[in-house]
PDB file of N, CA and C in Angstrom:
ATOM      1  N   UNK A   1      90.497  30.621 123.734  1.00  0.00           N
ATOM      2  CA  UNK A   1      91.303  31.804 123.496  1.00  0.00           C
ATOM      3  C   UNK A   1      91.123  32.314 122.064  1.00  0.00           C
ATOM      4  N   UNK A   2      91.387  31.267 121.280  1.00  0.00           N
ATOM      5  CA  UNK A   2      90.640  31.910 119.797  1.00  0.00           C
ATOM      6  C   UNK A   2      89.287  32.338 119.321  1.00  0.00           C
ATOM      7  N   UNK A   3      88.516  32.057 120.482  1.00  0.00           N
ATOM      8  CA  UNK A   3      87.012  32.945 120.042  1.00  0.00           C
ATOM      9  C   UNK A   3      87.341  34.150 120.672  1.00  0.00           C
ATOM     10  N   UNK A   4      87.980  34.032 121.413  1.00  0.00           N
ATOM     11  CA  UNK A   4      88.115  35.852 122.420  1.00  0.00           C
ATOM     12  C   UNK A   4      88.330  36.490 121.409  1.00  0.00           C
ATOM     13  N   UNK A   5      89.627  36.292 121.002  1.00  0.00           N
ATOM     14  CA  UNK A   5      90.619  37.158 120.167  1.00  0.00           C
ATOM     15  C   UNK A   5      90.109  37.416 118.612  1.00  0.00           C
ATOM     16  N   UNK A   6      88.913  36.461 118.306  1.00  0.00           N
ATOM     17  CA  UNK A   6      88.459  36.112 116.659  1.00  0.00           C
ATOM     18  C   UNK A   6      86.751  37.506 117.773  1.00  0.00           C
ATOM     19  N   UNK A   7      86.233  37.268 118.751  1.00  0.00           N
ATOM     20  CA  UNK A   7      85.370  38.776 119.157  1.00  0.00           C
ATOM     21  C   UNK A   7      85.801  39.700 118.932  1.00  0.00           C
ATOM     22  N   UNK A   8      87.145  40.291 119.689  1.00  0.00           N
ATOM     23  CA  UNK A   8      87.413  41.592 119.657  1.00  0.00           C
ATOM     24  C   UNK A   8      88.236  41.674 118.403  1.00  0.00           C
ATOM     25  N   UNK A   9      87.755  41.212 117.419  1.00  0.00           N
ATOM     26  CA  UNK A   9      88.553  41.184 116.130  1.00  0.00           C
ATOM     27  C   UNK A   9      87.075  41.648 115.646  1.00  0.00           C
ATOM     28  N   UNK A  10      86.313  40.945 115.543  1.00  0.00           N
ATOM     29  CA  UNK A  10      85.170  41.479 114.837  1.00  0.00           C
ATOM     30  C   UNK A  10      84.643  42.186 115.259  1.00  0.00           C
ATOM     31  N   UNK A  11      84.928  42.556 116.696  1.00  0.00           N
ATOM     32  CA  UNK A  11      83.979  44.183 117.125  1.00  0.00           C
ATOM     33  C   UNK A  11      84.241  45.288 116.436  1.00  0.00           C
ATOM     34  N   UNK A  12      85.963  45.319 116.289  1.00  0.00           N
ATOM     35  CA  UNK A  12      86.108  46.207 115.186  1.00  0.00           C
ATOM     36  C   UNK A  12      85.840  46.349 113.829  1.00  0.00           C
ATOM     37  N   UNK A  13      85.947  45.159 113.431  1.00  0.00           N
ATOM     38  CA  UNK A  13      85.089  45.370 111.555  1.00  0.00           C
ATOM     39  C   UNK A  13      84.028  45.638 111.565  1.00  0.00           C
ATOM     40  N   UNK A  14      83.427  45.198 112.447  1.00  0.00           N
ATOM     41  CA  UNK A  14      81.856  45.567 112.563  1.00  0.00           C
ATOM     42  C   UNK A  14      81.533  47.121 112.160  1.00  0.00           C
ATOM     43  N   UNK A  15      82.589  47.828 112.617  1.00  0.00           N
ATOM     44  CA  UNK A  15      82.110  49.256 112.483  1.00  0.00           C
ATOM     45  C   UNK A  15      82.803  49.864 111.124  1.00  0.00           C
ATOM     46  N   UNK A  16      83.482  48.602 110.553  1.00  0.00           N
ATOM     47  CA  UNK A  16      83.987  48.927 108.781  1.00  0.00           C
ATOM     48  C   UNK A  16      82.470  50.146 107.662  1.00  0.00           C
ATOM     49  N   UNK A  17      82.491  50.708 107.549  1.00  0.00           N
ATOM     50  CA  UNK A  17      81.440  50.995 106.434  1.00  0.00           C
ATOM     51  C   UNK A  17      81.673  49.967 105.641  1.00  0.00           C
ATOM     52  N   UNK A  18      80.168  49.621 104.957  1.00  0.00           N
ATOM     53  CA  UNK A  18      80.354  48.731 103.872  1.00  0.00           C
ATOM     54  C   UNK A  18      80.499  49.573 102.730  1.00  0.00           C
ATOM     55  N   UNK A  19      81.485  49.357 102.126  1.00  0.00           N
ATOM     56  CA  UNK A  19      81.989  49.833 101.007  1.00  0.00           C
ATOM     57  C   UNK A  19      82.962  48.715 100.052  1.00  0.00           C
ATOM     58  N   UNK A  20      83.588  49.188  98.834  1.00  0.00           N
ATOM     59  CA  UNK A  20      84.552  48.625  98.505  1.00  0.00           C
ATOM     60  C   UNK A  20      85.701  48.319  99.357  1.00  0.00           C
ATOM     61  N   UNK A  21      86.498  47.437  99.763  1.00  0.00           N
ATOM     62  CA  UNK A  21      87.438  47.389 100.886  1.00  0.00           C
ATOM     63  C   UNK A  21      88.994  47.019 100.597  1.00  0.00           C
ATOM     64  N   UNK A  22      89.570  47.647 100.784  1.00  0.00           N
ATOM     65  CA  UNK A  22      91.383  47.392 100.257  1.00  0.00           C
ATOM     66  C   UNK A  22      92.136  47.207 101.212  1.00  0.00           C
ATOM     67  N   UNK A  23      93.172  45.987 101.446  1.00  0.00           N
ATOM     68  CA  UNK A  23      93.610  45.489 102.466  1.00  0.00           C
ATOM     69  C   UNK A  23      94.922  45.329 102.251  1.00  0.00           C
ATOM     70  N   UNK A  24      95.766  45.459 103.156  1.00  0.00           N
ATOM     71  CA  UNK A  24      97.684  45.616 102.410  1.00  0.00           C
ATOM     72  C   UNK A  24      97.414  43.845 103.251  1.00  0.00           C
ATOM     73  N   UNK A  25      98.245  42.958 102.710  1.00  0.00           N
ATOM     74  CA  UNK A  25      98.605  41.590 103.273  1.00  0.00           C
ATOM     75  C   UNK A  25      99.848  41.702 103.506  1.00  0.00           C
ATOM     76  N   UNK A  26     100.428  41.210 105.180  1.00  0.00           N
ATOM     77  CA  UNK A  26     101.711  41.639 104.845  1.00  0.00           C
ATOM     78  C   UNK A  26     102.371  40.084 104.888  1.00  0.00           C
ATOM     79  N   UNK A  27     101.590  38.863 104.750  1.00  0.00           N
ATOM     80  CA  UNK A  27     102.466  37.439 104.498  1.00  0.00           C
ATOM     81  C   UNK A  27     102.408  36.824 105.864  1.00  0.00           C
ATOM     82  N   UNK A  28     101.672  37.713 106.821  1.00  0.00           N
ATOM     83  CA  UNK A  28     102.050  36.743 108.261  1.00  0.00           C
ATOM     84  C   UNK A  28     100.439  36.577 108.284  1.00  0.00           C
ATOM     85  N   UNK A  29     100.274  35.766 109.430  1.00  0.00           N
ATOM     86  CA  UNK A  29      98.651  35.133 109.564  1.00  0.00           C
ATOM     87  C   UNK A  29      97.755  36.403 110.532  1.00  0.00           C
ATOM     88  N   UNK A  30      98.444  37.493 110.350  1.00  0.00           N
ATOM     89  CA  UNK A  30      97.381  38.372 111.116  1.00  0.00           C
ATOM     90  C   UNK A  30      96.899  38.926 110.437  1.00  0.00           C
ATOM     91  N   UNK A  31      97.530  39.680 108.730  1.00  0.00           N
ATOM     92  CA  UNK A  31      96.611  39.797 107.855  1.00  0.00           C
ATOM     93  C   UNK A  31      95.536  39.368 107.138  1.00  0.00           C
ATOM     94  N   UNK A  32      96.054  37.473 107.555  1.00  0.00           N
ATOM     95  CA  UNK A  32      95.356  36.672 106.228  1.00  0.00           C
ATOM     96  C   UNK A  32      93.942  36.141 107.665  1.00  0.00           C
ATOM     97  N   UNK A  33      94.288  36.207 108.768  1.00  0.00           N
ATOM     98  CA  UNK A  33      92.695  36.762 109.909  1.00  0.00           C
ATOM     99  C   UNK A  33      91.703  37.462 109.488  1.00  0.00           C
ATOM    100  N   UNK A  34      92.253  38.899 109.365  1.00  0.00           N
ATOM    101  CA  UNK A  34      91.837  40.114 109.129  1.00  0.00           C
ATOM    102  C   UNK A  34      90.924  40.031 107.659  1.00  0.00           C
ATOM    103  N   UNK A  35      91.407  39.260 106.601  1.00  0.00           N
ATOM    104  CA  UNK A  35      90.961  39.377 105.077  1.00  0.00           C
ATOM    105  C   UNK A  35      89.655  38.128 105.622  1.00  0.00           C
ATOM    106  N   UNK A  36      90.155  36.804 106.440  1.00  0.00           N
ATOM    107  CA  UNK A  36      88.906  35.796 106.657  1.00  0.00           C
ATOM    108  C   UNK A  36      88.021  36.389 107.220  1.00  0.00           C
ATOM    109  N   UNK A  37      87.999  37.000 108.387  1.00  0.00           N
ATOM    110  CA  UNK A  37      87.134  37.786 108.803  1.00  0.00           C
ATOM    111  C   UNK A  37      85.993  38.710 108.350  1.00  0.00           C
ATOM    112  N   UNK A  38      86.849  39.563 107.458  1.00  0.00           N
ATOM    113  CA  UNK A  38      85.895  40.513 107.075  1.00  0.00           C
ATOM    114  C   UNK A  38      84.966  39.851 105.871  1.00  0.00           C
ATOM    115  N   UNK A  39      86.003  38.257 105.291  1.00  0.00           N
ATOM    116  CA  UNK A  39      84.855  38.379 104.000  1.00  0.00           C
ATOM    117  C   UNK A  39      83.809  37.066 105.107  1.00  0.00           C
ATOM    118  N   UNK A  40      83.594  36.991 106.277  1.00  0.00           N
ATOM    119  CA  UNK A  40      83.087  36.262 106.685  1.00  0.00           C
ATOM    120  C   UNK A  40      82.067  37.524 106.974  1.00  0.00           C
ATOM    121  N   UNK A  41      82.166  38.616 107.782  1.00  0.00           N
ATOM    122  CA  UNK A  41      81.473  39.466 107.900  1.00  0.00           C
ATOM    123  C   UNK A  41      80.535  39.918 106.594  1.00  0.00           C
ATOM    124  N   UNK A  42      81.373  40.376 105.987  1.00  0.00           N
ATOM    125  CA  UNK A  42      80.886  40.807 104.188  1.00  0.00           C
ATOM    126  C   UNK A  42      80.358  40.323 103.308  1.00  0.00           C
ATOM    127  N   UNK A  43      80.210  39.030 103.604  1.00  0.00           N
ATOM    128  CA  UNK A  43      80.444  38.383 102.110  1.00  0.00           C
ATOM    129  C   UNK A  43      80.765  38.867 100.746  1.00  0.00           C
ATOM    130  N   UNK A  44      79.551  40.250 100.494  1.00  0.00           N
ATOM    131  CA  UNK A  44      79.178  40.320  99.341  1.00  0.00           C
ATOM    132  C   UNK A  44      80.062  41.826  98.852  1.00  0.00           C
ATOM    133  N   UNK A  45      80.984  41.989  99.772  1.00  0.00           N
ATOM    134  CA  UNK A  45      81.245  43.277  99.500  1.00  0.00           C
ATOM    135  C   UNK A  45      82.773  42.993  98.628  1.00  0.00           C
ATOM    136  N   UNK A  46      83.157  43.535  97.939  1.00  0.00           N
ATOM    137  CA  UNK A  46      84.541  43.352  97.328  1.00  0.00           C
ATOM    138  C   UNK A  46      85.754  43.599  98.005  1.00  0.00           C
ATOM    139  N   UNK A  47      87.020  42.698  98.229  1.00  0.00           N
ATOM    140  CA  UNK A  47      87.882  43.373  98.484  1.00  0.00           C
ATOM    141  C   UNK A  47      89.262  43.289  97.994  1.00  0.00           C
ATOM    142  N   UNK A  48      89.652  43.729  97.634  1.00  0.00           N
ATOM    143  CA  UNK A  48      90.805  44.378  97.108  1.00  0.00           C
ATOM    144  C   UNK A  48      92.170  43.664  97.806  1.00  0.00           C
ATOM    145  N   UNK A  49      93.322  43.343  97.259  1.00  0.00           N
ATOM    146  CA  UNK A  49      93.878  42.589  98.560  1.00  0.00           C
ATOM    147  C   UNK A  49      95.243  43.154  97.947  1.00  0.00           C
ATOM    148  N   UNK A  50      96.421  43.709  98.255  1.00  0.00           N
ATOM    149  CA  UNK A  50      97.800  44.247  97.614  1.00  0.00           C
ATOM    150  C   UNK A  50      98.982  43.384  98.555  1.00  0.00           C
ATOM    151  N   UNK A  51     100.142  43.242  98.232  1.00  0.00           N
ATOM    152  CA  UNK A  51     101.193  42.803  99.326  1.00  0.00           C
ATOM    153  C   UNK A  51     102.064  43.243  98.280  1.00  0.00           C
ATOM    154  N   UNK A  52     103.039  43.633  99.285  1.00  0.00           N
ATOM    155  CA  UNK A  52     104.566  44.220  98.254  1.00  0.00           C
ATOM    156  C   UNK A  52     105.743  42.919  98.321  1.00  0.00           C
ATOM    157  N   UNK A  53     106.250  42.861  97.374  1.00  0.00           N
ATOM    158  CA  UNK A  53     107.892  41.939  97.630  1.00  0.00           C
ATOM    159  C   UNK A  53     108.995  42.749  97.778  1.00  0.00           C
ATOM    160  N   UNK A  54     109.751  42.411  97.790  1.00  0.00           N
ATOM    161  CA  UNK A  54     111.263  43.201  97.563  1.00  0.00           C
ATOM    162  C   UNK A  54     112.254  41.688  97.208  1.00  0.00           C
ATOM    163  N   UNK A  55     113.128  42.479  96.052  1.00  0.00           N
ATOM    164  CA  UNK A  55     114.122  41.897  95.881  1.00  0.00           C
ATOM    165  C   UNK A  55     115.329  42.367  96.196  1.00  0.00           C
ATOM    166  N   UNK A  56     115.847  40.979  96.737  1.00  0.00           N
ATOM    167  CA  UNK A  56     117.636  41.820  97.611  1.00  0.00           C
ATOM    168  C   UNK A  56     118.773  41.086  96.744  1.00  0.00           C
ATOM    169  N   UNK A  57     119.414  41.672  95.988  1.00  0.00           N
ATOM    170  CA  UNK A  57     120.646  41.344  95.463  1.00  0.00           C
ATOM    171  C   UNK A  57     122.256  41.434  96.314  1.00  0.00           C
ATOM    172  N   UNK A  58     122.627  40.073  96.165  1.00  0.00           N
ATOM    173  CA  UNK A  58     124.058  40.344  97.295  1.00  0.00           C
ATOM    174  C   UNK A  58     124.949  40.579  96.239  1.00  0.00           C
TER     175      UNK A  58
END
């Protein structure tokens, strides 16, 4: 089941232009897929990686 889902994961990067690449992380493991992936695809290409916090005061 995880090669299925790790295919149609890379069918789509596949069609990434190689370029510089900027990726929002949002802390759960579907982003941090998405970032293994592409630098598995990429290697050599740069990417950029941002995630926001928030602080909550009670």
């Amino acid at each position: 089941m995880i090669t299925q889902l790790e295919n149609e994961i890379m069918k789509n990067i596949r069609t990434i232009p190689q370029v510089s690449l900027s990726l929002l992380l949002s802390g759960g493991i579907d982003s941090s897929l998405v970032l293994a992936l592409l630098k598995k695809v990429y290697p050599k290409i740069p990417i950029h990686t941002f995630s926001l916090a928030s602080v909550m005061t009670i």
